[in-house]
C-alpha atoms as a PDB file:
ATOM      1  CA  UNK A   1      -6.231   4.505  21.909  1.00  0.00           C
ATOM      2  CA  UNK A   2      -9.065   6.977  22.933  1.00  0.00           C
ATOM      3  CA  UNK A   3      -6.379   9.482  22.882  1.00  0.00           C
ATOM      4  CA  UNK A   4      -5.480   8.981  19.707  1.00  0.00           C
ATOM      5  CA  UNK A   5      -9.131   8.857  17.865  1.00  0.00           C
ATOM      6  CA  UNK A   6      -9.511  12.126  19.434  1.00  0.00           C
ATOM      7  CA  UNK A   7      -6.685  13.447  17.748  1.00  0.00           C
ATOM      8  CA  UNK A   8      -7.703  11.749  14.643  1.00  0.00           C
ATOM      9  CA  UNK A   9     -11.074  13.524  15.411  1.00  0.00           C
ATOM     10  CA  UNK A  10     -10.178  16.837  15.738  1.00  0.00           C
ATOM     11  CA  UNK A  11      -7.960  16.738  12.801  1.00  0.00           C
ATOM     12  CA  UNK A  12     -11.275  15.913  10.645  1.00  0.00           C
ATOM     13  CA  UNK A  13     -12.823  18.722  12.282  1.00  0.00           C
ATOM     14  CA  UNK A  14     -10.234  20.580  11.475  1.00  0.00           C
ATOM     15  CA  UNK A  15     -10.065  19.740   7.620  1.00  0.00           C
ATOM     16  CA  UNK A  16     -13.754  19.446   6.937  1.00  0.00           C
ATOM     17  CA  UNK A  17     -13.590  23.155   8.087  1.00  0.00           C
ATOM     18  CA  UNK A  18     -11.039  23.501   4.984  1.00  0.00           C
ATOM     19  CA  UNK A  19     -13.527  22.263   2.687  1.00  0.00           C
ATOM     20  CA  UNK A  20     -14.975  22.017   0.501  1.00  0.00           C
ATOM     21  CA  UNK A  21     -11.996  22.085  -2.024  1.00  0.00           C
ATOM     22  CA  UNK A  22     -11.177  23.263  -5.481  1.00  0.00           C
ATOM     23  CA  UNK A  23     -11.004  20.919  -8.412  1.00  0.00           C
ATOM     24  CA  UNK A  24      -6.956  21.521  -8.176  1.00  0.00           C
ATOM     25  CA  UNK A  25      -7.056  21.163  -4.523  1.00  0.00           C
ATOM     26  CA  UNK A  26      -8.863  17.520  -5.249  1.00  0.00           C
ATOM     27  CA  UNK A  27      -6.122  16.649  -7.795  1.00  0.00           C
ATOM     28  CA  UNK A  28      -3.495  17.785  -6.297  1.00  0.00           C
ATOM     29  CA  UNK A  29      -4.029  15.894  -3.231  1.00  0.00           C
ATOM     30  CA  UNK A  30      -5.342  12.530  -5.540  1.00  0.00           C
ATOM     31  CA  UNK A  31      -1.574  12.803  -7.371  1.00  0.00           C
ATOM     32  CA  UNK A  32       0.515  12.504  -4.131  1.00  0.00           C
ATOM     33  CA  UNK A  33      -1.773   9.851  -2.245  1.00  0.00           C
ATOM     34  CA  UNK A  34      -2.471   7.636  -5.558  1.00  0.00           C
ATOM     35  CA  UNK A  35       1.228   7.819  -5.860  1.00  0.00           C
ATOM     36  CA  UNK A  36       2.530   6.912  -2.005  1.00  0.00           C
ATOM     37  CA  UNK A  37      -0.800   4.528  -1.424  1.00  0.00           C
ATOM     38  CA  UNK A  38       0.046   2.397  -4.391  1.00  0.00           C
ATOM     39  CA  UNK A  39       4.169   2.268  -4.003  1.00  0.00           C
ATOM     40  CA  UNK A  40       3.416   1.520  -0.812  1.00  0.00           C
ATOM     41  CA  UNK A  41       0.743  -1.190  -0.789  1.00  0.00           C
ATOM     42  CA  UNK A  42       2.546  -2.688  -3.903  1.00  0.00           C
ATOM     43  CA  UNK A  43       5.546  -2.684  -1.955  1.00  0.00           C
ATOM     44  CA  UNK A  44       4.660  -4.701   1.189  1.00  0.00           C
ATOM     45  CA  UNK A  45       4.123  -7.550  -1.312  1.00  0.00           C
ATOM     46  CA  UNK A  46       7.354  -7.671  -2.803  1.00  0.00           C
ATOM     47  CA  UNK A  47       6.857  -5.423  -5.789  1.00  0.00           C
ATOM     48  CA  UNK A  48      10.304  -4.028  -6.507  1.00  0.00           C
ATOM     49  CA  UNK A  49      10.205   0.083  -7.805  1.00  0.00           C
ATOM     50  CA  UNK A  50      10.669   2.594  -6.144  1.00  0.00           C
ATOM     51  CA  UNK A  51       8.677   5.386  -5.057  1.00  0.00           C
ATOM     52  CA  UNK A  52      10.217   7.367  -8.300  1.00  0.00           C
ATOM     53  CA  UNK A  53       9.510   4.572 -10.430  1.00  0.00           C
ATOM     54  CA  UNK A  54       6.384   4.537  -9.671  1.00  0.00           C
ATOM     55  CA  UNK A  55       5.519   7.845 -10.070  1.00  0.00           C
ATOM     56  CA  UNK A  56       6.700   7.625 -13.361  1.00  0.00           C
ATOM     57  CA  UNK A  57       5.293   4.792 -14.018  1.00  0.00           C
ATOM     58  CA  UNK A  58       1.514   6.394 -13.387  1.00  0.00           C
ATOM     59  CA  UNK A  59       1.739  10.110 -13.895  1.00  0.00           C
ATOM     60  CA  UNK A  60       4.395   9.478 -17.022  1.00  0.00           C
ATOM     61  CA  UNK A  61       3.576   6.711 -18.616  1.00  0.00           C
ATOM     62  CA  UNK A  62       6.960   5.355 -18.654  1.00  0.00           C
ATOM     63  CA  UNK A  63       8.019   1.789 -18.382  1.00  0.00           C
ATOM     64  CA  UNK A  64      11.209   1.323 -16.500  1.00  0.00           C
ATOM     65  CA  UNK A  65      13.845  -0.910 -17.409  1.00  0.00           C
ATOM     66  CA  UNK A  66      14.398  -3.439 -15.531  1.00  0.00           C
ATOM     67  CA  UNK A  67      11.508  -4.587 -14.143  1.00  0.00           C
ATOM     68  CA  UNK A  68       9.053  -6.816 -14.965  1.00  0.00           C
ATOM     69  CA  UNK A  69       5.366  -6.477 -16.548  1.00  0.00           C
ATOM     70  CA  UNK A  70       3.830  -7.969 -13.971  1.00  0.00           C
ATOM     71  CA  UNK A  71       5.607  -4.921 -11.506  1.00  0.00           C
ATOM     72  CA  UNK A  72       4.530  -2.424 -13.901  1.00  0.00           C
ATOM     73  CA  UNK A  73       0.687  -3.979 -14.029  1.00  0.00           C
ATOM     74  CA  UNK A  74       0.434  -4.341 -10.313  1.00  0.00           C
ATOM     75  CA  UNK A  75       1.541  -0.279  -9.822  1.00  0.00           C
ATOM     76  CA  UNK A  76      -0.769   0.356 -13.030  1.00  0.00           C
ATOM     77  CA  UNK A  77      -3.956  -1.941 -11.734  1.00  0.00           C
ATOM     78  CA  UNK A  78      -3.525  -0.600  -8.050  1.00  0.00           C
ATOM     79  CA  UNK A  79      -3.733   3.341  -9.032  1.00  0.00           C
ATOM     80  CA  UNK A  80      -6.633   1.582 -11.045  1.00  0.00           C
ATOM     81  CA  UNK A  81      -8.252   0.193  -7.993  1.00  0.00           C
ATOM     82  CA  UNK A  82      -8.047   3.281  -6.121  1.00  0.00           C
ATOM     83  CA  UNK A  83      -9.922   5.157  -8.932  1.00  0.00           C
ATOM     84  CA  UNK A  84     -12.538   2.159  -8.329  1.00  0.00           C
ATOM     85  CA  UNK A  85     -12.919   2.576  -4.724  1.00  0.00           C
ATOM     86  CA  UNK A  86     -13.221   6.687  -5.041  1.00  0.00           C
ATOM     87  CA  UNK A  87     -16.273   6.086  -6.980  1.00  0.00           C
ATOM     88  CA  UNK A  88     -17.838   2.928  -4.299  1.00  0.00           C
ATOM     89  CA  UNK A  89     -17.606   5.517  -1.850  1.00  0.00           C
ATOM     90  CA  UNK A  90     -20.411   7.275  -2.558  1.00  0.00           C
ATOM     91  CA  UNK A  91     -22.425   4.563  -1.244  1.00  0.00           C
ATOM     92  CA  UNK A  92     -23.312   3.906   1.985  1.00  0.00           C
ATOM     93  CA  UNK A  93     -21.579   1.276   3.921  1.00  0.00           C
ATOM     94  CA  UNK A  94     -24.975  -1.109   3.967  1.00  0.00           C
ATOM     95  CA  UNK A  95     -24.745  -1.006   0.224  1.00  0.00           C
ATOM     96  CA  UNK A  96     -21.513  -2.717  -0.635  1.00  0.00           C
ATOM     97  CA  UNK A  97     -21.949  -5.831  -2.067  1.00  0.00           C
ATOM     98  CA  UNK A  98     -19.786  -8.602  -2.910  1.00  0.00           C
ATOM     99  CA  UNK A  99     -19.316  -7.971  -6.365  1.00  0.00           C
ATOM    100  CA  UNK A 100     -17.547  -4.800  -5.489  1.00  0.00           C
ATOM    101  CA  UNK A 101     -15.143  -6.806  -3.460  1.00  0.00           C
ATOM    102  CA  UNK A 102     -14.819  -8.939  -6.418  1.00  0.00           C
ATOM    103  CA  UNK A 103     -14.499  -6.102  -8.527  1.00  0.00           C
ATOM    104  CA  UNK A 104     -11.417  -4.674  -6.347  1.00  0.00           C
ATOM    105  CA  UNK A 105     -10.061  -7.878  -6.924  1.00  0.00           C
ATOM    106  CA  UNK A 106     -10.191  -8.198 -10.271  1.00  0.00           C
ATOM    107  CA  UNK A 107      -8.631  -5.270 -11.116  1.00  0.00           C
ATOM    108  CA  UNK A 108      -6.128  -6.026  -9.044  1.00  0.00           C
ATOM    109  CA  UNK A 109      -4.667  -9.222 -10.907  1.00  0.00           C
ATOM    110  CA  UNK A 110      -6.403  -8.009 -14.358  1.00  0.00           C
ATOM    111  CA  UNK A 111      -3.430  -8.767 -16.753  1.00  0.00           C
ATOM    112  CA  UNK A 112      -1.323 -10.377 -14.521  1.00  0.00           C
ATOM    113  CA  UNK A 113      -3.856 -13.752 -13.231  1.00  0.00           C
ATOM    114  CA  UNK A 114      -6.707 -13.106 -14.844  1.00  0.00           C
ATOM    115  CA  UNK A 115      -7.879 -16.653 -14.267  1.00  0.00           C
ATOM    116  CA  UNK A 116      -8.207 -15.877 -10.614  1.00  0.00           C
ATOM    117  CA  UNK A 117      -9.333 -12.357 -10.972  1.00  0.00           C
ATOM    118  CA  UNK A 118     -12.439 -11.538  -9.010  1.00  0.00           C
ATOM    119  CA  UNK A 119     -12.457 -15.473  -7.962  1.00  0.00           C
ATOM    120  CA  UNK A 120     -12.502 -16.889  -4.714  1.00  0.00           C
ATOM    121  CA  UNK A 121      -9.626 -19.395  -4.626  1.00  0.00           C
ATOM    122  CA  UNK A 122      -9.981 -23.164  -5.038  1.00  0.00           C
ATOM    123  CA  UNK A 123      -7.183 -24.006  -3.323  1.00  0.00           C
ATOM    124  CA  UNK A 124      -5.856 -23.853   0.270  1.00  0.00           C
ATOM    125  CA  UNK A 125      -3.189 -21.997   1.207  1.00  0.00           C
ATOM    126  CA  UNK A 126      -0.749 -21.621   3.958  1.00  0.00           C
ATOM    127  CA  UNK A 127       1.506 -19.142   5.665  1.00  0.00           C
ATOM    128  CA  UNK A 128       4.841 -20.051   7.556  1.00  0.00           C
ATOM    129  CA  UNK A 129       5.049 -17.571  10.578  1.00  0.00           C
ATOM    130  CA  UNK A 130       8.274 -15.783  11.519  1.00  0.00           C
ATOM    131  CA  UNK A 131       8.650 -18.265  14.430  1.00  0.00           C
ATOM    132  CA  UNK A 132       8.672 -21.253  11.798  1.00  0.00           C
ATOM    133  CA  UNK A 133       4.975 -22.439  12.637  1.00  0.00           C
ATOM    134  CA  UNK A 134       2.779 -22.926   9.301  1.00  0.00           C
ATOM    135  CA  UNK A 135      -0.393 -20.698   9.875  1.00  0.00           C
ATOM    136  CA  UNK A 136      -3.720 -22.632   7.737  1.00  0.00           C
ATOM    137  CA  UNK A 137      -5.911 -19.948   6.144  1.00  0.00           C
ATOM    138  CA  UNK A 138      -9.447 -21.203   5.791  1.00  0.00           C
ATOM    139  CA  UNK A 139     -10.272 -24.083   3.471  1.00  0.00           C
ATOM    140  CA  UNK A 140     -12.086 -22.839   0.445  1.00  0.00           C
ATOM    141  CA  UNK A 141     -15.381 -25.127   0.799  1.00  0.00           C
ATOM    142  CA  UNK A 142     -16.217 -22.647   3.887  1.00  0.00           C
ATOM    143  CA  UNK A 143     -15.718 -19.442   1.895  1.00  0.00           C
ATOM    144  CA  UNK A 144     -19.936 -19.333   1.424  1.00  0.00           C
ATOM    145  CA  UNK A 145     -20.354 -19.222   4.913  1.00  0.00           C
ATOM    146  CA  UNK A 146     -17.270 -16.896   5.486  1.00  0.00           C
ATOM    147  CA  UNK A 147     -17.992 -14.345   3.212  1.00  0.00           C
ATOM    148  CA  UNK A 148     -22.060 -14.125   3.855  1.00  0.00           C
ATOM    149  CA  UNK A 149     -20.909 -13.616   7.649  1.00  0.00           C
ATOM    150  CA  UNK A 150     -18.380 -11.151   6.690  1.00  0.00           C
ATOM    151  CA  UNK A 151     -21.039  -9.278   5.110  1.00  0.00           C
ATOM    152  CA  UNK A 152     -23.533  -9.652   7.136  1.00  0.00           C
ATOM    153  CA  UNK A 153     -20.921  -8.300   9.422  1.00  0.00           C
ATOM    154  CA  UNK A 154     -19.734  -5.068   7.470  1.00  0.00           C
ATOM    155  CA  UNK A 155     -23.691  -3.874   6.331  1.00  0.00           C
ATOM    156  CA  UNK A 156     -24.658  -3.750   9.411  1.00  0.00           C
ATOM    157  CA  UNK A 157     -24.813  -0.328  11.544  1.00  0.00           C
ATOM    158  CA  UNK A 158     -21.525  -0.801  14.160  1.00  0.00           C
ATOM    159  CA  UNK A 159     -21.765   1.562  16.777  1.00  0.00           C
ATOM    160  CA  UNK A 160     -18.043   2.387  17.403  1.00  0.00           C
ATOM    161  CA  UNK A 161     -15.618   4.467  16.026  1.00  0.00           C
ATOM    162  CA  UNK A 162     -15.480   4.205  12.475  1.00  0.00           C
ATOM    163  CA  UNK A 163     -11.561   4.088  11.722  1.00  0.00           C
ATOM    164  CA  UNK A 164     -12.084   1.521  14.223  1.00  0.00           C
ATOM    165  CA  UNK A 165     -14.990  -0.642  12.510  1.00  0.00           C
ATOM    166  CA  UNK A 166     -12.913  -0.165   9.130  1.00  0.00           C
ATOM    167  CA  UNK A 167      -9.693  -1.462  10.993  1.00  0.00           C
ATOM    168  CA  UNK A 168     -11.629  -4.370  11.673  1.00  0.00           C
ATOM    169  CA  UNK A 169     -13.047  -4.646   8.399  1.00  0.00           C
ATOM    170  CA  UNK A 170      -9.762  -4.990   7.260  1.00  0.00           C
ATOM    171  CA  UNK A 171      -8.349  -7.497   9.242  1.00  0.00           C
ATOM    172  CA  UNK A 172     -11.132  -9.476   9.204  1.00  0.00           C
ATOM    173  CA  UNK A 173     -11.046  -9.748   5.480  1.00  0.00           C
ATOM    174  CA  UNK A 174      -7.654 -10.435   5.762  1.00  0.00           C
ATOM    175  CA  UNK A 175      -7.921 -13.619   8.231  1.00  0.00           C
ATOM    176  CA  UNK A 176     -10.301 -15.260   5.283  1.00  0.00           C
ATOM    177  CA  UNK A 177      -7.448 -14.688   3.021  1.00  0.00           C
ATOM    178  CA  UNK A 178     -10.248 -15.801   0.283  1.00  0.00           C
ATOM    179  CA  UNK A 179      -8.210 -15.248  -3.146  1.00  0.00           C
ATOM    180  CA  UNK A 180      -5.131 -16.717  -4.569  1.00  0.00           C
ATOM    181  CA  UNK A 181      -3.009 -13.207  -4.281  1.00  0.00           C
ATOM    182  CA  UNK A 182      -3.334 -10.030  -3.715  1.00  0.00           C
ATOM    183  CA  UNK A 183      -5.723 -10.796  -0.509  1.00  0.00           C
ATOM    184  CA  UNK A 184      -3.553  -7.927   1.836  1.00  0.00           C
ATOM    185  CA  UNK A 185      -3.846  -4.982  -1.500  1.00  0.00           C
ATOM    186  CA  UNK A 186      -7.699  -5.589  -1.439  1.00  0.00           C
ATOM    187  CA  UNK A 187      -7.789  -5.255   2.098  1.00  0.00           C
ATOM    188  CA  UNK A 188      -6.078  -2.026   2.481  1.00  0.00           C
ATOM    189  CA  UNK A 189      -8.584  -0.958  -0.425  1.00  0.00           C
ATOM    190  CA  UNK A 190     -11.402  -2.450   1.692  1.00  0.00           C
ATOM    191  CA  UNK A 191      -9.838  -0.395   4.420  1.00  0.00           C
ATOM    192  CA  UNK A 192     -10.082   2.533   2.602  1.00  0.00           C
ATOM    193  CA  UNK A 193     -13.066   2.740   0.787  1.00  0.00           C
ATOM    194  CA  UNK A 194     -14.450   2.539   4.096  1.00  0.00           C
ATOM    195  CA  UNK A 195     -12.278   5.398   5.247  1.00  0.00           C
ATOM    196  CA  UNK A 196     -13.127   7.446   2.333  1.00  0.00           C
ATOM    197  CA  UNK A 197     -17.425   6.889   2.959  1.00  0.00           C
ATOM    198  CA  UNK A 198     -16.543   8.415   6.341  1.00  0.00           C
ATOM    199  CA  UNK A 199     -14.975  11.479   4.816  1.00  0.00           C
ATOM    200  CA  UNK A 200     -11.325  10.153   5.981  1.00  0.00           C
ATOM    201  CA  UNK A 201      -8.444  10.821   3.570  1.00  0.00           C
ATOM    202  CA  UNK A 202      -6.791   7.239   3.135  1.00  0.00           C
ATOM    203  CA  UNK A 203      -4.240   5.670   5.730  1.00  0.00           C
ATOM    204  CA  UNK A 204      -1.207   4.827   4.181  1.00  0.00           C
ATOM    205  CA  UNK A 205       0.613   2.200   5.778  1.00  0.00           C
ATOM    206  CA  UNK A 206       4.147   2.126   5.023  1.00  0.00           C
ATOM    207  CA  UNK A 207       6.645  -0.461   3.483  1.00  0.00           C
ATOM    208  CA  UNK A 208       8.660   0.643   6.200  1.00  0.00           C
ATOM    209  CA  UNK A 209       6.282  -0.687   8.763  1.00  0.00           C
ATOM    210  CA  UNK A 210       6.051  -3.921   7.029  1.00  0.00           C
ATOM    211  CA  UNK A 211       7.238  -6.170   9.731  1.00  0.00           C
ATOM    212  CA  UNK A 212       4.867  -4.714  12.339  1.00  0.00           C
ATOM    213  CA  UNK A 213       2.108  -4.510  10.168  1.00  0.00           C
ATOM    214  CA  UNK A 214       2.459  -8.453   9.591  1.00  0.00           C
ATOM    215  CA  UNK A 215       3.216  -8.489  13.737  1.00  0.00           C
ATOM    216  CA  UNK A 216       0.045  -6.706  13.781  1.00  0.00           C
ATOM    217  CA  UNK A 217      -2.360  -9.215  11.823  1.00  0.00           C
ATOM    218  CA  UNK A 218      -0.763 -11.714  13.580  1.00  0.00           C
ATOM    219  CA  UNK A 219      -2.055 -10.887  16.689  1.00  0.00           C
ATOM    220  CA  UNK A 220      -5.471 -10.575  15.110  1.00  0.00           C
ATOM    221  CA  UNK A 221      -5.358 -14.123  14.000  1.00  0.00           C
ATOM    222  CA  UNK A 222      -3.426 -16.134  16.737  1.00  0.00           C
ATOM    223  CA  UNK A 223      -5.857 -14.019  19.680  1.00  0.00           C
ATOM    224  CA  UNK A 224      -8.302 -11.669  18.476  1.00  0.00           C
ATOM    225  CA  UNK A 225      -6.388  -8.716  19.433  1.00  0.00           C
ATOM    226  CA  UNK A 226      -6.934  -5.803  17.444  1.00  0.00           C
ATOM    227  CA  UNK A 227      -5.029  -2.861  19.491  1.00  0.00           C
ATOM    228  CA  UNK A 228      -1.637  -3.749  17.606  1.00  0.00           C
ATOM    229  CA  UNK A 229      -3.269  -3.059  13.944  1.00  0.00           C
ATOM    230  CA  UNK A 230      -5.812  -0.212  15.067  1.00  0.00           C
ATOM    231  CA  UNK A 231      -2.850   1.684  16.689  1.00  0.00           C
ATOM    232  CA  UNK A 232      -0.873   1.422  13.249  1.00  0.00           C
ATOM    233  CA  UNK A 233      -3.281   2.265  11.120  1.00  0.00           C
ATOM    234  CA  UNK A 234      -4.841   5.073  13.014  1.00  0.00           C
ATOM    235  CA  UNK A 235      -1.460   6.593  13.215  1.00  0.00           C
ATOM    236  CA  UNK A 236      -0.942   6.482   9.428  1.00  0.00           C
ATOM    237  CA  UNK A 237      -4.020   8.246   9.471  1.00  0.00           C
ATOM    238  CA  UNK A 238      -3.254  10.816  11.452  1.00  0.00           C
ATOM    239  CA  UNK A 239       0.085  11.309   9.264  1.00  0.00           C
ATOM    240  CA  UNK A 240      -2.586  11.686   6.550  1.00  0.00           C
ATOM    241  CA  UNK A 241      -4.891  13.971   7.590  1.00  0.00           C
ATOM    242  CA  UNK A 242      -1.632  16.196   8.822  1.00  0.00           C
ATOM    243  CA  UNK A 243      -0.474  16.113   5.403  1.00  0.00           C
ATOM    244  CA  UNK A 244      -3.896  16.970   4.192  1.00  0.00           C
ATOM    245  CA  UNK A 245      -4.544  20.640   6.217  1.00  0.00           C
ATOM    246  CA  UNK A 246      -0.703  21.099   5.212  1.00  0.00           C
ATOM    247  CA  UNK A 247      -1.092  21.023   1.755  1.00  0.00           C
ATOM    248  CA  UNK A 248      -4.578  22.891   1.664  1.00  0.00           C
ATOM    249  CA  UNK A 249      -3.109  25.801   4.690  1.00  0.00           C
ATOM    250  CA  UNK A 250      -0.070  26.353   2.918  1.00  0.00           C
ATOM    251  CA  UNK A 251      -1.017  25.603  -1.044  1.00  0.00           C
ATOM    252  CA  UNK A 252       1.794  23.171  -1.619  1.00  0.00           C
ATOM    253  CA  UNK A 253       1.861  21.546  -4.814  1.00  0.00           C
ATOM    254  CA  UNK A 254       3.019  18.052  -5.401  1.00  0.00           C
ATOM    255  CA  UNK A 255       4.975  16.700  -8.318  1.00  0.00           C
END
């Protein structure tokens, strides 16, 4: 792991030198990762387009036959989300509140469960695990106590890495599980926003890696072990910030 977050360290060296960038640069590079991050995240919770539908979806405009509104408002509300997170960035990490959690949220399920938009739920829910056991996320009379930790948690100054502290972030926020849906597309937002206030492009975890990304949390929650998740996401960030001095070194241009 230290290997690795030196790798992921010189790489920011290595595109903060490339900055700062034009206004195309910034677009350019906003079209392909709005695009993959929200295919992506949408995907790992079932949402059925593809990575060509979706990209028509957002930079076209087009609805695609087929599929359902709620598919088209979750790829719509997600690029929506990001846009929301780009401008929380420019706070500092003590300043995020829980309304901007909320507000994630509620863009997130605008249009498609807008009763529980930017709600914590009032219901319990459980998981069954891959090896048939039911997992209990935490009852909703000890969200108060949850959440205030949580953020007592996140405002504070952390000294460790910082992919690592927003790795954490995110699976922390994940274990509370404290909304109806769309608990695992706010925390890769979480995760990101924090990335971004650190001057990170985002990590981009892959529907691909689905199964060990679940493996991952797992771990989290049945032992407090965060190497699996850290080591996944800090590799997707690496992919990112390759893809990053790529683009900017050789001027590609994404469509």
């Amino acid at each position: 792991m230290k290997n690795l977050l030196q790798e992921i360290d010189i790489l920011k060296h290595k595109l903060n030198s490339l900055r700062p960038l034009t206004d195309a640069q910034i677009k350019n590079l906003k079209t392909l990762f709005d695009v993959d991050f929200t295919f992506n995240s949408t995907a790992i919770e079932g949402n059925t387009l593809s990575l060509n539908e979706t990209k028509l979806v957002l930079l076209e405009g087009i609805t695609i036959g087929g599929k359902s509104t709620r598919e088209h408002l979750e790829i719509i509300n997600h690029k929506e989300a990001i846009d929301y997170i780009e401008k929380l960035a420019s706070k500092k990490v003590s300043e995020i509140t829980p309304s901007d959690i909320l507000g994630i949220h509620n863009i997130i399920l605008r249009s498609i469960d807008s009763e529980n938009a930017g709600i914590y739920r009032r219901v319990p829910v459980y998981v069954k695990k891959k090896d048939n056991s039911v997992f209990k996320f935490p009852e909703p009379f000890k969200f108060n106590d949850l959440m205030n930790e949580f953020f007592e948690w996140l405002t504070n100054t952390h000294d460790i890495h910082p992919v690592l502290f927003a790795v954490e972030a995110h699976t922390r926020f994940v274990s509370i599980h404290p909304f109806t849906d769309g608990n695992g597309r706010t925390a890769r937002l979480i995760l990101n926003l924090l990335l971004f206030q650190f001057g990170f492009p985002p990590a981009v975890i892959k529907v691909t890696e689905r199964a060990d990304y679940l493996d991952a949390i797992d771990q989290w929650d049945r032992s407090g072990n965060l190497i699996p998740i850290t080591t996944l996401v800090t590799n997707c960030l690496k992919e990112s910030l390759l893809l990053y001095i790529e683009t900017i070194e050789k001027k590609i241009i994404w469509r």
